[in-house]
N, C-alpha and C. Protein backbone atom coordinates (compact mmCIF):
# COMPACT_ATOMS: atom_id res chain seq x y z
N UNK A 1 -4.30 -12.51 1.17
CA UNK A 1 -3.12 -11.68 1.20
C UNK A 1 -2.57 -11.41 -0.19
N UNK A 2 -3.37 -11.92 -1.33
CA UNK A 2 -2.58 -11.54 -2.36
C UNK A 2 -2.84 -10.23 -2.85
N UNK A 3 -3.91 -9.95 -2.47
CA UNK A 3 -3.85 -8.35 -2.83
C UNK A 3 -3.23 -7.55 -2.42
N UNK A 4 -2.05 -7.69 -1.06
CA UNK A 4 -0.91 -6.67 -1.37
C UNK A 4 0.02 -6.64 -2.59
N UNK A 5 0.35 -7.82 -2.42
CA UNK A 5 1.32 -7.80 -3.92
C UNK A 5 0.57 -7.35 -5.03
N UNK A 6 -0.65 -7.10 -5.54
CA UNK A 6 -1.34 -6.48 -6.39
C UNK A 6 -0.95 -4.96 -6.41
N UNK A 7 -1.66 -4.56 -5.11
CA UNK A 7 -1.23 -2.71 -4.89
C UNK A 7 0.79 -2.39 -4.96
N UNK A 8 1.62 -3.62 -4.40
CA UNK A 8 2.82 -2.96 -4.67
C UNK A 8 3.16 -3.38 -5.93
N UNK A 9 2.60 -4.02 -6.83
CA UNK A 9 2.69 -4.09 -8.54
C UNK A 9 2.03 -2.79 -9.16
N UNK A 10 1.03 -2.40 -8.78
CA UNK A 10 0.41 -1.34 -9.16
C UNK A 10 1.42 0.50 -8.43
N UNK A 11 1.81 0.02 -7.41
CA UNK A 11 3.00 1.29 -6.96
C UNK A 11 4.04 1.26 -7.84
N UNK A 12 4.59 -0.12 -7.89
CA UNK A 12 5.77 -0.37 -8.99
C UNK A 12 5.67 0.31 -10.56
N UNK A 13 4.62 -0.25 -10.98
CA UNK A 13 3.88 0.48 -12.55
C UNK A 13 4.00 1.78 -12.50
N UNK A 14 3.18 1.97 -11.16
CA UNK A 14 2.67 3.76 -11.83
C UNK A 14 4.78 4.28 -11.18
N UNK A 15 5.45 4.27 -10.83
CA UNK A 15 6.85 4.38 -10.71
C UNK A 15 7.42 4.55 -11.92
N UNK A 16 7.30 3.24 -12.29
CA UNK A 16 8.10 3.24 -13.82
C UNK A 16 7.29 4.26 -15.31
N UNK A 17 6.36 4.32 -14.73
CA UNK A 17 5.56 4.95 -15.84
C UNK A 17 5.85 6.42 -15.60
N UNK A 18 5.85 6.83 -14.32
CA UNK A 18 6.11 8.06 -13.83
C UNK A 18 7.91 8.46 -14.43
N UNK A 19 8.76 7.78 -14.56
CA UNK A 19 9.71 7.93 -14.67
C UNK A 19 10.01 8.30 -16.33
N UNK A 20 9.35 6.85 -17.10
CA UNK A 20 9.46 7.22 -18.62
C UNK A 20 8.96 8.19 -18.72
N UNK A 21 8.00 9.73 -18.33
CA UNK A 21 7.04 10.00 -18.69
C UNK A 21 8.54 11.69 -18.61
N UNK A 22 9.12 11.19 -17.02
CA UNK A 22 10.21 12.60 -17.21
C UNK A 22 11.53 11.98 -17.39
N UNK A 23 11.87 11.03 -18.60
CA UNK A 23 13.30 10.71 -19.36
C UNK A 23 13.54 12.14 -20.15
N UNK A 24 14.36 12.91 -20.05
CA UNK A 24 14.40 14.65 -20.44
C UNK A 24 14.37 14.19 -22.24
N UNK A 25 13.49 14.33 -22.81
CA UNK A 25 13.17 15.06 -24.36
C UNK A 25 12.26 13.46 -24.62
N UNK A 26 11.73 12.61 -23.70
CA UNK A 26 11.17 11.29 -24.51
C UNK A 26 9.69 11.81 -24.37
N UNK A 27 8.96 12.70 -23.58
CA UNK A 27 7.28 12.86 -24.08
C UNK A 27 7.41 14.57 -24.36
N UNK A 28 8.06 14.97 -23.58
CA UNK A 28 7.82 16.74 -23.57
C UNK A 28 9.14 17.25 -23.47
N UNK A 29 9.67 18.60 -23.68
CA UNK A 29 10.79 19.06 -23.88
C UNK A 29 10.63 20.45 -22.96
N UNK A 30 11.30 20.77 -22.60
CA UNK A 30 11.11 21.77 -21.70
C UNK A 30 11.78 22.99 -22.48
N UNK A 31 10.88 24.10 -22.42
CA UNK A 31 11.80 25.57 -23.46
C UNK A 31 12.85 25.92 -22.97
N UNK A 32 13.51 25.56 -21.65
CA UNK A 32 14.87 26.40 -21.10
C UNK A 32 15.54 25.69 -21.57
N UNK A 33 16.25 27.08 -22.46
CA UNK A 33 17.72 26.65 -23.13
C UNK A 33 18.85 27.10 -22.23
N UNK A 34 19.62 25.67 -21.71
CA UNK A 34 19.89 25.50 -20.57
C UNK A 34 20.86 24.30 -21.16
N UNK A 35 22.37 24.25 -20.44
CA UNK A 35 22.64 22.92 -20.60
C UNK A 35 22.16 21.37 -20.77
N UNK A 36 22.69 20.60 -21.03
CA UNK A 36 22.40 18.82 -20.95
C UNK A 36 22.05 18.60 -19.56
N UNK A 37 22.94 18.83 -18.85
CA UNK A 37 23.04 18.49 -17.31
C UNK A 37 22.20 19.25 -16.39
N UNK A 38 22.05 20.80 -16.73
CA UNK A 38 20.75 21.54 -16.43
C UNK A 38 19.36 20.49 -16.68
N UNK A 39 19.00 20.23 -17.77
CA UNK A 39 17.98 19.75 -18.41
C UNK A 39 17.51 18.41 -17.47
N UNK A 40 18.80 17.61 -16.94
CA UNK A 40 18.33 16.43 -16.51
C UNK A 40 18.17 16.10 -15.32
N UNK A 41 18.75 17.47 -14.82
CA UNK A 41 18.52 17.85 -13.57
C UNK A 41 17.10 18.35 -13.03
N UNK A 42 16.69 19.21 -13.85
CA UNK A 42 15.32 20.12 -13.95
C UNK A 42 14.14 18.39 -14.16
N UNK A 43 14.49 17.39 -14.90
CA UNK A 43 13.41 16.34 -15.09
C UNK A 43 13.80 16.12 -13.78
N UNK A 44 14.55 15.72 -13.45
CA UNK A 44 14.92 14.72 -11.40
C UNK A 44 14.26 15.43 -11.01
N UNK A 45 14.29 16.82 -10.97
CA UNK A 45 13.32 17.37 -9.78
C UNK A 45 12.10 17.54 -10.24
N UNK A 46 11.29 17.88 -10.99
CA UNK A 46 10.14 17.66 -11.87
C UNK A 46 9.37 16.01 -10.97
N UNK A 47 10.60 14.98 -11.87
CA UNK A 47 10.10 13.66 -11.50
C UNK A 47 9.66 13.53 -9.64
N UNK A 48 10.89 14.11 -8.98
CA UNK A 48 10.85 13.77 -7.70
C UNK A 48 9.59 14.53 -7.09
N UNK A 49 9.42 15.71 -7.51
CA UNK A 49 8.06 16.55 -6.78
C UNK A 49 6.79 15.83 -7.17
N UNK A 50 6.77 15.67 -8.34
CA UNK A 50 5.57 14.78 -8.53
C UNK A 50 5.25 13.38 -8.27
N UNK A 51 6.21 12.71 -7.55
CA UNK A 51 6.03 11.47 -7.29
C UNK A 51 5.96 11.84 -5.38
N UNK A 52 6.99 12.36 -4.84
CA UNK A 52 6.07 12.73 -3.88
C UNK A 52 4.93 13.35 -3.21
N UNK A 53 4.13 14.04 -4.26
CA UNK A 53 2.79 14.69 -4.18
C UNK A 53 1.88 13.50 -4.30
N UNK A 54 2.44 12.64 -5.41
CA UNK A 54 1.04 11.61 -5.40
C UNK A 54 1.05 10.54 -5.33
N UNK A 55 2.33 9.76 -4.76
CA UNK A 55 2.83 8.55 -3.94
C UNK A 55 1.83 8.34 -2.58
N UNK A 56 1.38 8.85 -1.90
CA UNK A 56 0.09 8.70 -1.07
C UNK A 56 -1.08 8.44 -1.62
N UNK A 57 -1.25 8.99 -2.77
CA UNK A 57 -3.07 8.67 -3.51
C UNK A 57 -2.63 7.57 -4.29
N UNK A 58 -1.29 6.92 -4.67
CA UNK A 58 -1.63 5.77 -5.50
C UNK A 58 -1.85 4.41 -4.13
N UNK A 59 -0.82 4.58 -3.14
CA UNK A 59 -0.60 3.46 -2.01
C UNK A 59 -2.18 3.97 -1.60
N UNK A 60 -3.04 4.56 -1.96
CA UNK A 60 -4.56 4.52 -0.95
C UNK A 60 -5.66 3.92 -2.03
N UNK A 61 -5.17 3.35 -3.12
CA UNK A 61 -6.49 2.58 -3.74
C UNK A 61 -5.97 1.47 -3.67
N UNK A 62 -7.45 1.45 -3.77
CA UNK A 62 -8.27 -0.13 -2.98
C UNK A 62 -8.85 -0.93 -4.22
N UNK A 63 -8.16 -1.98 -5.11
CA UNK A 63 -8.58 -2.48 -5.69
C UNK A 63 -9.46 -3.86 -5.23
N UNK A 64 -9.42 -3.99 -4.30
CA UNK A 64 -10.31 -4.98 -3.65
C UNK A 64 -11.31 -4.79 -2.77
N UNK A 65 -12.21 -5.21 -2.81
CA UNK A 65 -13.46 -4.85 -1.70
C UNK A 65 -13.94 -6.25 -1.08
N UNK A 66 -13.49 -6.33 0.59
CA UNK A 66 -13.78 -7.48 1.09
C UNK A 66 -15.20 -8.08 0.94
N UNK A 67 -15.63 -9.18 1.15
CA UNK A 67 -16.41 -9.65 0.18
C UNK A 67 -17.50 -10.41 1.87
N UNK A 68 -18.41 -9.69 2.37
CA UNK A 68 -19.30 -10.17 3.39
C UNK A 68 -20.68 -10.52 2.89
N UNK A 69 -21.20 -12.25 3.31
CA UNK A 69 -22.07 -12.04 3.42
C UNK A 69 -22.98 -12.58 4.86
N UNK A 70 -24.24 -11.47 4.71
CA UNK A 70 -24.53 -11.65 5.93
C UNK A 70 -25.71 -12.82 6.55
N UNK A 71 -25.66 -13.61 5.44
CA UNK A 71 -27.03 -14.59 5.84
C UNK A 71 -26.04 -15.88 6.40
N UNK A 72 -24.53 -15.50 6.01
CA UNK A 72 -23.59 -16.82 6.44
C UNK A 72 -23.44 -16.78 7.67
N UNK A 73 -23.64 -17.45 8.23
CA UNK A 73 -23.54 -17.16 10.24
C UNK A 73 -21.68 -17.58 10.44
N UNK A 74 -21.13 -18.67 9.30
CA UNK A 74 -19.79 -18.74 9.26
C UNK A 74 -19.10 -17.37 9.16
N UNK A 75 -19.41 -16.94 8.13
CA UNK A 75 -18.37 -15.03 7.92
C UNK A 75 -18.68 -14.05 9.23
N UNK A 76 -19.32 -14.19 10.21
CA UNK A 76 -19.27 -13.73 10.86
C UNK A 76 -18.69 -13.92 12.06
N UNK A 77 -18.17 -12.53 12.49
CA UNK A 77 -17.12 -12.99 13.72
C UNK A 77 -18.29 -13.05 14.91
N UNK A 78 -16.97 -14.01 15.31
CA UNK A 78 -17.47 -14.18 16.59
C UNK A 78 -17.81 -12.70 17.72
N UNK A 79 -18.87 -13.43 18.37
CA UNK A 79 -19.31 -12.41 19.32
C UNK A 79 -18.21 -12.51 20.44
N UNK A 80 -17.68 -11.24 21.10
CA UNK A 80 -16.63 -11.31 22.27
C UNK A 80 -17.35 -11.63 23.48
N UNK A 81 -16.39 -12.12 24.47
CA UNK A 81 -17.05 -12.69 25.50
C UNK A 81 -16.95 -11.16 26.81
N UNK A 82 -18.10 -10.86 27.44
CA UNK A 82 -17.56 -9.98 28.30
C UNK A 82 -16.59 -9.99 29.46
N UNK A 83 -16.59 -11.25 30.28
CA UNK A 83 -16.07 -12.04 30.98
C UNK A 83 -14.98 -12.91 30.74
N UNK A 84 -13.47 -12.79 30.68
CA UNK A 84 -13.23 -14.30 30.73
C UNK A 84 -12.62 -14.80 31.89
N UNK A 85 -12.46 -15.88 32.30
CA UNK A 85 -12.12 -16.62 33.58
C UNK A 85 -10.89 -16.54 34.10
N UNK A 86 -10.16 -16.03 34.98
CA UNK A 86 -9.08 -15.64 35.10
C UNK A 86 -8.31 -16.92 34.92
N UNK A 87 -6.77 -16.54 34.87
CA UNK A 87 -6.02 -17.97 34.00
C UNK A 87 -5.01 -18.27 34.68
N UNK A 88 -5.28 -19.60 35.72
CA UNK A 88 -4.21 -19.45 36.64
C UNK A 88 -3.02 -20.31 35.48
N UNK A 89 -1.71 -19.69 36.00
CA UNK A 89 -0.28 -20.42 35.23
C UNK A 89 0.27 -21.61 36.10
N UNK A 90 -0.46 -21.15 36.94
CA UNK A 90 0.39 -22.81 38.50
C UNK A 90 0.07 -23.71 37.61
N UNK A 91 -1.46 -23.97 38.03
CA UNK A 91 -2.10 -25.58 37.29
C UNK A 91 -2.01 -25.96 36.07
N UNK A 92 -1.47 -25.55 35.13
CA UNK A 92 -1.50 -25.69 33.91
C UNK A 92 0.16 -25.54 33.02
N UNK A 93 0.92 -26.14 32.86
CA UNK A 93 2.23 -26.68 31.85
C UNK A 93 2.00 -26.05 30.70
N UNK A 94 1.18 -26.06 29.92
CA UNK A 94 0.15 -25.57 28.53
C UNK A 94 -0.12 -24.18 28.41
N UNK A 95 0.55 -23.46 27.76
CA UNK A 95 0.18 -22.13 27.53
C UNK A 95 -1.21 -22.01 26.98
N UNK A 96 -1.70 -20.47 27.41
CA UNK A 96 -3.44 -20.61 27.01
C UNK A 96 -3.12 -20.58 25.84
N UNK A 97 -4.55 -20.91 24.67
CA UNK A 97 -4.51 -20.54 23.44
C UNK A 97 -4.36 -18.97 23.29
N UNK A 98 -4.07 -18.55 21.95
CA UNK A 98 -3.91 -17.49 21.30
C UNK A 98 -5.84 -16.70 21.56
N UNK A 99 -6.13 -15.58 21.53
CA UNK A 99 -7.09 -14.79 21.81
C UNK A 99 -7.86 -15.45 19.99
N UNK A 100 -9.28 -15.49 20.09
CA UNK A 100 -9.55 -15.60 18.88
C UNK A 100 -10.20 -14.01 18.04
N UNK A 101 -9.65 -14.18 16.93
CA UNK A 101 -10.13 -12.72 16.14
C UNK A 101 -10.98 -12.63 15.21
């Protein structure tokens, strides 16, 4: 499970990077001569369109690739049963176990 916290460190980054990138006059300057408040307005929306265009393609990489091998008879799941035995609740105090996955 630690590789979620990897991908929401990596959402977090590309965020902040996305943000320094439209601070109005810190990489690019925009030619409309236009108020202060125009200007920082025009980066918010700049920033905001482009982070929702590509806020889906950063949350979809996969820096991890689960790791199977197949000569281990352990890594492999279990085979399902086609049948299972119906489960009476009278005779039994003991909840069944959990289904295995």
């Amino acid at each position: 499970m630690w590789y979620i916290y990897i991908m929401k460190l990596l959402t977090l980054v590309y965020v902040f990077c996305l943000f320094y990138v439209f601070i109005p006059g810190n990489l690019f300057k925009l030619p409309v001569k236009t108020s202060k408040m125009n200007h920082v307005l025009l980066h918010a929306l700049l920033f905001s369109a482009v982070l929702s265009v590509s806020y889906p393609y950063v949350e979809s990489i996969q820096l991890y690739e689960p790791m199977t091998n197949s000569d281990d008879p352990t890594l492999q799941p279990a085979p399902e049963s086609k049948s299972s035995p119906p489960i009476n609740s009278m005779s039994s105090s003991t909840p069944p176990p959990p289904p295995s996955m």
